[in-house]
Protein backbone atom coordinates (compact mmCIF):
# COMPACT_ATOMS: atom_id res chain seq x y z
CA UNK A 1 101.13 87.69 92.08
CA UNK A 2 98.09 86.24 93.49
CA UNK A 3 94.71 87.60 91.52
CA UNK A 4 92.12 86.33 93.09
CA UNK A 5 90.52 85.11 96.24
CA UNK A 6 90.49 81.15 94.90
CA UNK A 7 94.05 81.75 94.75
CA UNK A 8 94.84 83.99 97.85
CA UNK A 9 93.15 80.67 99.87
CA UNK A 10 95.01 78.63 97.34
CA UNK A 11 98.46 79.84 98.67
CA UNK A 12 97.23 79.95 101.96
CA UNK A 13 96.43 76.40 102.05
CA UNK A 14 100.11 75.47 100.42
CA UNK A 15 101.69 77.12 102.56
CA UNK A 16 100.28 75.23 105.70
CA UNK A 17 101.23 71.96 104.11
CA UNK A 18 104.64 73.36 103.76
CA UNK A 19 105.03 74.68 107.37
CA UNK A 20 103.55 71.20 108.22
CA UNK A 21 105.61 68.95 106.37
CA UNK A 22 108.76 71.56 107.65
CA UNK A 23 107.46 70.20 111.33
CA UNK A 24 107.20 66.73 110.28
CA UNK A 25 110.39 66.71 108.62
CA UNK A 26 112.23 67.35 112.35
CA UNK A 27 110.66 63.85 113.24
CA UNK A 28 113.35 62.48 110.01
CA UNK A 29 116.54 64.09 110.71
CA UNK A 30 118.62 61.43 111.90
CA UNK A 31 117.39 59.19 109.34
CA UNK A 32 118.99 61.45 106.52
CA UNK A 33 122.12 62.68 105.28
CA UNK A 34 122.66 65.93 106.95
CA UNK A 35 123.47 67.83 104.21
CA UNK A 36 120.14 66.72 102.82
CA UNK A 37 117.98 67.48 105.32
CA UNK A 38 119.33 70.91 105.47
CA UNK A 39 119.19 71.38 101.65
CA UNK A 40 115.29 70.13 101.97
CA UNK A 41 114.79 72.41 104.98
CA UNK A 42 115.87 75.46 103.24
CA UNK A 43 113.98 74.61 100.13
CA UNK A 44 111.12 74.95 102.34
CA UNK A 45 111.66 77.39 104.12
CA UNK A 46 112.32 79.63 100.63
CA UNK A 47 109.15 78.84 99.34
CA UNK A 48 107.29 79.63 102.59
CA UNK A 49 108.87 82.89 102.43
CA UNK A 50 108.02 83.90 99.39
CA UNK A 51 104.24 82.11 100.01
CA UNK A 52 103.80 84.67 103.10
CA UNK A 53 105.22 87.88 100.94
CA UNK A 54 102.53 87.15 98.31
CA UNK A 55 99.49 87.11 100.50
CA UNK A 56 100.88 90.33 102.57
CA UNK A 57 100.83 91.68 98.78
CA UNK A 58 97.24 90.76 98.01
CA UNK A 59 96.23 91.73 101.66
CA UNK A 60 97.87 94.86 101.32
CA UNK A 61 96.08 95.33 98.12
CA UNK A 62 92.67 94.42 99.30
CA UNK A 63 92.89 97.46 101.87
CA UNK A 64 94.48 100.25 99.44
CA UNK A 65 93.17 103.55 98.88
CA UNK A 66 95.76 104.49 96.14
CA UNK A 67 98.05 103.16 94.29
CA UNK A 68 101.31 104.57 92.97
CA UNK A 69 102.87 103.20 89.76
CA UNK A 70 104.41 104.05 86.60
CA UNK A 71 103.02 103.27 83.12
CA UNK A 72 104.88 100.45 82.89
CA UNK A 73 103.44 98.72 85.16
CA UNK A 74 99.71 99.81 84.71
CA UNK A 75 98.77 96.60 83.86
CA UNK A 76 99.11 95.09 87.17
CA UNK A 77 97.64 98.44 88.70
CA UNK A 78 94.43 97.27 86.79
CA UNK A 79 95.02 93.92 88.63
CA UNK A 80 95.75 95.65 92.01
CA UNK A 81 92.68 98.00 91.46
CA UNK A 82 90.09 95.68 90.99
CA UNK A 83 91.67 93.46 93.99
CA UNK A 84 91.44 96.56 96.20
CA UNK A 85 87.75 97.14 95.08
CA UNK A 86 86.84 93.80 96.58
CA UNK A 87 85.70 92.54 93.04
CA UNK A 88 86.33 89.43 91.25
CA UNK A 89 87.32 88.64 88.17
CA UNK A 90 83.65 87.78 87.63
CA UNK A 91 82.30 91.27 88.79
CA UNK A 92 84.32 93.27 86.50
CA UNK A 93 83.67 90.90 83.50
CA UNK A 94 79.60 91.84 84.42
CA UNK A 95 80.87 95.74 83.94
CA UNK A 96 82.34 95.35 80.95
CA UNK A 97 79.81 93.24 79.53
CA UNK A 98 82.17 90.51 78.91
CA UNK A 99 82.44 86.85 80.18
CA UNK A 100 84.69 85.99 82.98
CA UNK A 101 86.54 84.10 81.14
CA UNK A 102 88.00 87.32 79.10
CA UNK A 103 89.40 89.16 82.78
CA UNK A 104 90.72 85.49 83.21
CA UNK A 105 92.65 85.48 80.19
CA UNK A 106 93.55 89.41 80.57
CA UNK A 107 94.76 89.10 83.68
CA UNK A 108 96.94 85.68 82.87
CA UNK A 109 98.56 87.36 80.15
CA UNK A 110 98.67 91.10 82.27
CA UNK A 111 97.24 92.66 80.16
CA UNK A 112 99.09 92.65 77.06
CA UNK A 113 96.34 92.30 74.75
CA UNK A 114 94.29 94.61 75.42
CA UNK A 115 93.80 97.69 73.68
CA UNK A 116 93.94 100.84 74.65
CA UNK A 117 90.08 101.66 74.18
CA UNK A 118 89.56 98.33 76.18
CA UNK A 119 92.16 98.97 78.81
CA UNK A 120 90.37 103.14 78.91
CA UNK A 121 86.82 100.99 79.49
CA UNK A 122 88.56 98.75 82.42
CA UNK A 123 89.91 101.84 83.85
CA UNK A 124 86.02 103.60 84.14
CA UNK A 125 84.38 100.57 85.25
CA UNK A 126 86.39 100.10 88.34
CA UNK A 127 86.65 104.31 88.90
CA UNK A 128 90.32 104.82 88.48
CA UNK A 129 91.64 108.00 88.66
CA UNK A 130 95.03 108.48 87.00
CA UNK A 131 97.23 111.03 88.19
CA UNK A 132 100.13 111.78 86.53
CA UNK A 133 102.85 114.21 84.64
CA UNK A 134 104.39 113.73 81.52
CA UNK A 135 108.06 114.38 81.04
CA UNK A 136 109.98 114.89 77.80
């Protein structure tokens, strides 16, 4: 999952090199095994896919209005939420009265260190609204 805009233009940027070296690689296949070059191609081609489906994720996410998850996966709503604000990591740190660094290492480890209080706090400063039922 990409978190940030350094690594949405990240990806971006990988994923040109691999669609270019996927051109240039054309250019080499008589020079190589067939089953090779095919292997290579695919390779390629698998990691381009999976390139494109994580910045339609992130753009998705940067023009949400709502997200729908279950508990288990709050922690990458948080993510998600503060994506879809248009903040970075940086601007929710300010919020919380925190250095970057801590959303950095948060968000790295999804989450799974914060506390509930802390995780409550995250929720208010980017204006979540949880809606939900419980079911026993």
């Amino acid at each position: 999952m990409i978190l940030n805009q350094r690594q949405y233009r990240v990806t971006k940027a990988q994923m040109k090199r691999l669609q270019k070296s996927l051109e240039l690689s054309k250019e080499k296949k008589g020079e190589m095994n067939e089953r090779v070059f095919n292997a290579m191609n695919a390779g390629i081609k698998s990691q381009i896919r999976e390139l494109k489906d994580q910045l339609k994720e992130y753009e998705k996410i940067q023009h949400a209005k709502a997200l729908n998850y279950s508990l288990d996966t709050l922690p990458s709503v948080l993510i998600q939420a503060r994506v879809a604000r248009g903040w970075t990591q940086k601007q929710l740190a300010k919020k919380l009265n925190v250095d970057a660094q801590q959303i950095q290492r948060y968000e790295k480890s999804n989450y799974s260190s914060v506390s509930l209080e802390r995780a409550i706090d995250i929720f208010k400063a980017l204006n979540i609204n949880l809606k939900g039922r419980i079911a026993l």
